[in-house]
C-alpha atoms as a PDB file:
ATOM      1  CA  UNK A   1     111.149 144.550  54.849  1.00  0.00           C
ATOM      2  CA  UNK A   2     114.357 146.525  54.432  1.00  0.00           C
ATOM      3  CA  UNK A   3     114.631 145.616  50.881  1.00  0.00           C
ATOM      4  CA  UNK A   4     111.073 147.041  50.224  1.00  0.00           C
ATOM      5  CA  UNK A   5     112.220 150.435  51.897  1.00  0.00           C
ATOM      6  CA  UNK A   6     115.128 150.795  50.034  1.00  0.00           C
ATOM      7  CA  UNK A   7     113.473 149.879  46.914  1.00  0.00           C
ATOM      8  CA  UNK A   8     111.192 152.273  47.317  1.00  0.00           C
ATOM      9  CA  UNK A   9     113.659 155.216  48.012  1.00  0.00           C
ATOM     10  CA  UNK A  10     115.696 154.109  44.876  1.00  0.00           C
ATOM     11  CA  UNK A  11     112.400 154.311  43.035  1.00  0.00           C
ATOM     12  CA  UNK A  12     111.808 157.373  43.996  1.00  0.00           C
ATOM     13  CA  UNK A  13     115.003 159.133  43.370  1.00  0.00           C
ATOM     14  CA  UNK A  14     114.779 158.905  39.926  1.00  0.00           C
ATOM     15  CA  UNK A  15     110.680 161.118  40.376  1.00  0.00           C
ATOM     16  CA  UNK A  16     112.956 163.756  42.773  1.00  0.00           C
ATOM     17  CA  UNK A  17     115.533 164.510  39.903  1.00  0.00           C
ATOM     18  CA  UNK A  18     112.184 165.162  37.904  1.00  0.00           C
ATOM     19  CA  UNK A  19     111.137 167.384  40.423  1.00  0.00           C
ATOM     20  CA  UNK A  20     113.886 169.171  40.684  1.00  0.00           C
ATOM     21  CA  UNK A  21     113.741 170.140  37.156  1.00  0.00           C
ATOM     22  CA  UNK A  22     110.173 171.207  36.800  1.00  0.00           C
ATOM     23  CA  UNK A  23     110.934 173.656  39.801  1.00  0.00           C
ATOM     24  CA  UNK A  24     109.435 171.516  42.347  1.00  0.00           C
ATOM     25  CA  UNK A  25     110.669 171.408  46.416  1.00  0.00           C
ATOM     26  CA  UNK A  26     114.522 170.901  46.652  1.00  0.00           C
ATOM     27  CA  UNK A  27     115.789 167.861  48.129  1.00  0.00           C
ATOM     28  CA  UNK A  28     119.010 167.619  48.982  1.00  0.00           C
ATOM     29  CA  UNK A  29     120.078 164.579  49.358  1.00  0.00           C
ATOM     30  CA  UNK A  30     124.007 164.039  50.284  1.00  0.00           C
ATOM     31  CA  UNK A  31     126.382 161.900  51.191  1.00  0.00           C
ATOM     32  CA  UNK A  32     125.026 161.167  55.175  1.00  0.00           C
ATOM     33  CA  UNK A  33     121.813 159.963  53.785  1.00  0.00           C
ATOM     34  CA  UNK A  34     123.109 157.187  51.807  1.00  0.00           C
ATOM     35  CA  UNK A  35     125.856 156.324  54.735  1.00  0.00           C
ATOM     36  CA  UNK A  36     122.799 155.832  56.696  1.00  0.00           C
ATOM     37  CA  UNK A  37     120.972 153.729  54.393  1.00  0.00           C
ATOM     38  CA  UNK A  38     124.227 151.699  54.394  1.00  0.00           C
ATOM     39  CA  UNK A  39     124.530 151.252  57.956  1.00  0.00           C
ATOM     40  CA  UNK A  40     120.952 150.668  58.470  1.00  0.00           C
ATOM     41  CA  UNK A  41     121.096 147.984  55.837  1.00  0.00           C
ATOM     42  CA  UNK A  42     124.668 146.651  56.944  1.00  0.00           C
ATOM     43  CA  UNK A  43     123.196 146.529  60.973  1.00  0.00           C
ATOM     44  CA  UNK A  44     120.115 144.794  59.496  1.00  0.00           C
ATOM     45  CA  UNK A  45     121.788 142.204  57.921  1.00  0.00           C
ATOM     46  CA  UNK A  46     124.288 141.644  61.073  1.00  0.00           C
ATOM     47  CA  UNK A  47     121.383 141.960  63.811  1.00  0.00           C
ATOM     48  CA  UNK A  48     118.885 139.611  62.791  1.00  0.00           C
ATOM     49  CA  UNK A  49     120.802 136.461  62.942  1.00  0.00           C
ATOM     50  CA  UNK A  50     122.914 138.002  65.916  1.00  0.00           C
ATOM     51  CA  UNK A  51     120.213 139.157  67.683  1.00  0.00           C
ATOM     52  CA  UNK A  52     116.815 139.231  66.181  1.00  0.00           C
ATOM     53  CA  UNK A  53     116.281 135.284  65.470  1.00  0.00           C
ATOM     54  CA  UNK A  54     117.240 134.640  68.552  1.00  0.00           C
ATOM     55  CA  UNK A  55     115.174 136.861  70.616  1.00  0.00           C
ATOM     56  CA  UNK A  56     111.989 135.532  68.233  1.00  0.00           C
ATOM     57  CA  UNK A  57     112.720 132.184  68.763  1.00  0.00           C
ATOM     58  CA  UNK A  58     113.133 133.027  72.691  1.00  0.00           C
ATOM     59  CA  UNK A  59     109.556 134.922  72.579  1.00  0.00           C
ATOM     60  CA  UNK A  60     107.989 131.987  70.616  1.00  0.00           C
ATOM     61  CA  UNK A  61     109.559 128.861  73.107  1.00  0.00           C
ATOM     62  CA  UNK A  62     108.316 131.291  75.703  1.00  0.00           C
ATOM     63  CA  UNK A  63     104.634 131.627  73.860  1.00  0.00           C
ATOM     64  CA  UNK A  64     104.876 127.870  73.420  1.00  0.00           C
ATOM     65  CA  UNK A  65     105.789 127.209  77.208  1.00  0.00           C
ATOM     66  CA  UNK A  66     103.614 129.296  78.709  1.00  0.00           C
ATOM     67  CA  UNK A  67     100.572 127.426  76.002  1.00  0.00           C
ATOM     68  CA  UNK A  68     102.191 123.833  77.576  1.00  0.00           C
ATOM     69  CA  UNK A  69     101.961 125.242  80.884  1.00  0.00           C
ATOM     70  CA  UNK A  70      98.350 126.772  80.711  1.00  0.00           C
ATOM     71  CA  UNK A  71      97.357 123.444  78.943  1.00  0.00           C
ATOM     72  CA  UNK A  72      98.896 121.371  81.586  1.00  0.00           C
ATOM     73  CA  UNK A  73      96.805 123.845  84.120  1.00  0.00           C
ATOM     74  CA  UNK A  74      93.478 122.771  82.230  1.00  0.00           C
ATOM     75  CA  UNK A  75      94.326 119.057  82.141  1.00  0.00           C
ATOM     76  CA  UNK A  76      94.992 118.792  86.140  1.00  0.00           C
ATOM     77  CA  UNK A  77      91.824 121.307  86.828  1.00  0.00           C
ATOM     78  CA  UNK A  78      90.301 118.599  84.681  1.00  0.00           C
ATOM     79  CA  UNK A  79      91.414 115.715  86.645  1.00  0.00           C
ATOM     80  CA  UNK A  80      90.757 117.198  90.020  1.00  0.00           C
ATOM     81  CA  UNK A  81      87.424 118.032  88.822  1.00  0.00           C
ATOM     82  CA  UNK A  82      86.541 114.503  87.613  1.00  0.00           C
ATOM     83  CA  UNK A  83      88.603 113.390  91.218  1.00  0.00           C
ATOM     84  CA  UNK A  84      85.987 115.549  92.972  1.00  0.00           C
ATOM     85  CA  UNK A  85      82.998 114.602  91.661  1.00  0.00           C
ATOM     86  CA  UNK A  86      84.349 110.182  91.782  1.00  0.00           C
ATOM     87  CA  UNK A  87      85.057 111.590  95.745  1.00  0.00           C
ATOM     88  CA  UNK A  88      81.949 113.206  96.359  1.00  0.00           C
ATOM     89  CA  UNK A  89      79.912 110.147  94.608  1.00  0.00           C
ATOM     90  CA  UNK A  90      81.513 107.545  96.549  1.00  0.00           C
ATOM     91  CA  UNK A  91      80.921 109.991  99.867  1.00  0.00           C
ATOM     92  CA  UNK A  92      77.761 110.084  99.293  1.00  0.00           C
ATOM     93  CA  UNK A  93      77.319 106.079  98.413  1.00  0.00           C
ATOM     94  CA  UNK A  94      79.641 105.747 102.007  1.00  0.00           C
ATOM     95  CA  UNK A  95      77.060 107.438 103.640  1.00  0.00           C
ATOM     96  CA  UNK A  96      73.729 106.070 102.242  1.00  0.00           C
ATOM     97  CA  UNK A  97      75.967 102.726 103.696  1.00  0.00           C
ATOM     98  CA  UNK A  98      76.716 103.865 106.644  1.00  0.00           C
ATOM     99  CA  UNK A  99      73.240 105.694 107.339  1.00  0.00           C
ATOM    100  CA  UNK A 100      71.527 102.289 105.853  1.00  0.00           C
ATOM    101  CA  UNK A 101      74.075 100.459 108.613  1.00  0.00           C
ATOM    102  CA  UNK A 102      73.046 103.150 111.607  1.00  0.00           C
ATOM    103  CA  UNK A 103      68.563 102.395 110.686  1.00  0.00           C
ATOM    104  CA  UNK A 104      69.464  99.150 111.266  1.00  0.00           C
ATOM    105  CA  UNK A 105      71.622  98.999 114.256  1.00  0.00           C
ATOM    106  CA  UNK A 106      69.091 101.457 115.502  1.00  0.00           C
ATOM    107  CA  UNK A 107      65.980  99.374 114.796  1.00  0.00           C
ATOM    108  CA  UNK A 108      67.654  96.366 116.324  1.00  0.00           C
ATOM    109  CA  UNK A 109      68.358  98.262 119.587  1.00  0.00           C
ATOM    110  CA  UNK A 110      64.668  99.806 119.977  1.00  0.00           C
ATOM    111  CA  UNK A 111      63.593  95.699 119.135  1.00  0.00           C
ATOM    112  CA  UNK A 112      66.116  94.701 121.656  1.00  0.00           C
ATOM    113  CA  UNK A 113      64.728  97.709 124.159  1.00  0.00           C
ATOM    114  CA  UNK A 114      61.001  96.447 123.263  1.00  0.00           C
ATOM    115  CA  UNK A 115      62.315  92.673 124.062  1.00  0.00           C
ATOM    116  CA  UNK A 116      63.712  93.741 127.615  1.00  0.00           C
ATOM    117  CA  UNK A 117      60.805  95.851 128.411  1.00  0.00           C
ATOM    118  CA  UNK A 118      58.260  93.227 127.846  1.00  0.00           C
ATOM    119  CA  UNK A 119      60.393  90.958 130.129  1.00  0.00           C
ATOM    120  CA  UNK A 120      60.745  92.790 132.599  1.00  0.00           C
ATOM    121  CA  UNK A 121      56.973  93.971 132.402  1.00  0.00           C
ATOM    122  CA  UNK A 122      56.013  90.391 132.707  1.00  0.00           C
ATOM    123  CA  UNK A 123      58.886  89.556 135.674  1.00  0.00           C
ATOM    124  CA  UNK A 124      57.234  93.034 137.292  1.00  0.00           C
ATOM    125  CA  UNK A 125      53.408  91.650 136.638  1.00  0.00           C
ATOM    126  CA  UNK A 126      54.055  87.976 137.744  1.00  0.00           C
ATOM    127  CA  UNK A 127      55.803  89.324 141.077  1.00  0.00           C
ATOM    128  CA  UNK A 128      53.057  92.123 141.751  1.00  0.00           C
ATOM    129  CA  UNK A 129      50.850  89.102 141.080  1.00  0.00           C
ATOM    130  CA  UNK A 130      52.322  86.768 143.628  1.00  0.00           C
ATOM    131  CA  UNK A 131      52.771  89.448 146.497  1.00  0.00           C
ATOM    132  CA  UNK A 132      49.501  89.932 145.938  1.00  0.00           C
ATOM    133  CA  UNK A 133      48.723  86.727 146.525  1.00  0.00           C
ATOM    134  CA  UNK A 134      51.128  86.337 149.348  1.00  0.00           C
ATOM    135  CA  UNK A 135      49.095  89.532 150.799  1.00  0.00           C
ATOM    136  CA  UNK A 136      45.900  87.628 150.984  1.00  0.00           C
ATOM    137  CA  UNK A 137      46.708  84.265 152.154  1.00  0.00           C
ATOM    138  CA  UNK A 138      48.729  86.219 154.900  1.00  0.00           C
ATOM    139  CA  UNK A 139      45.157  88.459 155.661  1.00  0.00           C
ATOM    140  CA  UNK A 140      43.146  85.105 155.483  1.00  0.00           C
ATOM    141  CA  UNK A 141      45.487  83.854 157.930  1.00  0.00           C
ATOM    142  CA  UNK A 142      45.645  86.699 159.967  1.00  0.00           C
ATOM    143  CA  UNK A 143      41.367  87.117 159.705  1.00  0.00           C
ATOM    144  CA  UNK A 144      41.152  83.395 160.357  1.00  0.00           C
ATOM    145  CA  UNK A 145      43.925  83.983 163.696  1.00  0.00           C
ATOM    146  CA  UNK A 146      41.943  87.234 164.894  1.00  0.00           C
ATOM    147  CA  UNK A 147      38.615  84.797 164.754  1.00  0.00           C
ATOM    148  CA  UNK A 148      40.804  82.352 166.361  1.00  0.00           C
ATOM    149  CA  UNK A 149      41.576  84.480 169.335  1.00  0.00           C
ATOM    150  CA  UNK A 150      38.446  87.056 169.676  1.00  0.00           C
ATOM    151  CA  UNK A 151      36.988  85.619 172.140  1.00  0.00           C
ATOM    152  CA  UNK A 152      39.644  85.510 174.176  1.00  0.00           C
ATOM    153  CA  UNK A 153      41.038  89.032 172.964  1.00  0.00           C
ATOM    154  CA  UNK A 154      37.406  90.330 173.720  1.00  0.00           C
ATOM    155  CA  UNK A 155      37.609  88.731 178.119  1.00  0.00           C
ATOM    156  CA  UNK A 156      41.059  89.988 177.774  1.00  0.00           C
ATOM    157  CA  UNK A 157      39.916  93.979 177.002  1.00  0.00           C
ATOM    158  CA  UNK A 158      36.589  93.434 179.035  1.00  0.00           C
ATOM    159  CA  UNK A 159      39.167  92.212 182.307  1.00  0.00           C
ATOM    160  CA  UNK A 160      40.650  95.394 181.498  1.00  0.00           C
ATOM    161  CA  UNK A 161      37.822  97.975 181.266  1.00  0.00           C
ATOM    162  CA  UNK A 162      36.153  96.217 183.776  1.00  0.00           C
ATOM    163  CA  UNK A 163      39.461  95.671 186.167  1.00  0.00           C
ATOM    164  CA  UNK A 164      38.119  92.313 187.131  1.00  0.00           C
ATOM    165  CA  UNK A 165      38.641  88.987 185.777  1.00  0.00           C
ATOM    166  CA  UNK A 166      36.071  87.990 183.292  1.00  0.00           C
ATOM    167  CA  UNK A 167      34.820  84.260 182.235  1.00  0.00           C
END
């Protein structure tokens, strides 16, 4: 890059001096020109191995870091993505389980409830049944003991109304 501006100045020194001589624009060129296209040329050559190289090769390890480090970014968003979805799948297999595990448990208590019920429904029945029965054999007994002792009951109330004794 330097070399091609120089070259390019040096070629066109030679077109000035023609210039010049067909009465053309003036250049002066003196001394301080070529001191700075010596110095340029001079820093150029001491700079880019001092300082130039070294701050590309800094910009390109940091281009080439910061590439690693945005690749390693894709590769765990990746991986956490693929984590997700093997975490949601086996939440949602742990849950068709444990929802499979709570029908059951739930039918088996209402079939366990139903069991009970009936049992007791029967026990209830049987014992209405048998107080019931109790109730009439102690009515019968009672009807058959107020038969028993009407008559006597009846002399008993007339003695009473009457308030004599009555045979």
């Amino acid at each position: 890059m330097v070399f091609s501006v120089i070259s390019k100045v040096l070629v066109a020194l030679p077109l000035l001096s023609a210039a010049e001589a067909s009465g053309g624009v003036e250049v002066d060129l003196h001394k301080g020109l070529f001191i700075q296209i010596a110095l340029f040329v001079f820093l150029m050559l001491v700079l880019k191995p001092l300082l130039f190289d070294p701050m590309l090769k800094l910009f390109e390890e940091r281009e080439r870091r910061t590439d690693g480090a945005k690749a390693l970014a894709r590769e765990i968003d990746e991986k956490s993505a693929n984590a997700q979805a093997t975490y949601d799948t086996e939440m949602a297999k742990a849950r068709a389980v444990a929802n499979a595990e709570r029908d059951k448990l739930r039918a088996e208590g209402i079939r366990a409830e139903n069991e009970i019920l009936s049992r007791v429904r029967v026990e209830a029945t049987t014992t209405i049944e048998e107080g019931r029965k109790k109730t009439l054999v102690e009515a019968e007994a009672a009807r058959t003991e107020l038969k028993n002792q009407s008559a006597e009951l009846a002399r008993a109330v007339a003695s009473r109304v009457l308030g004599r004794e009555v045979h």
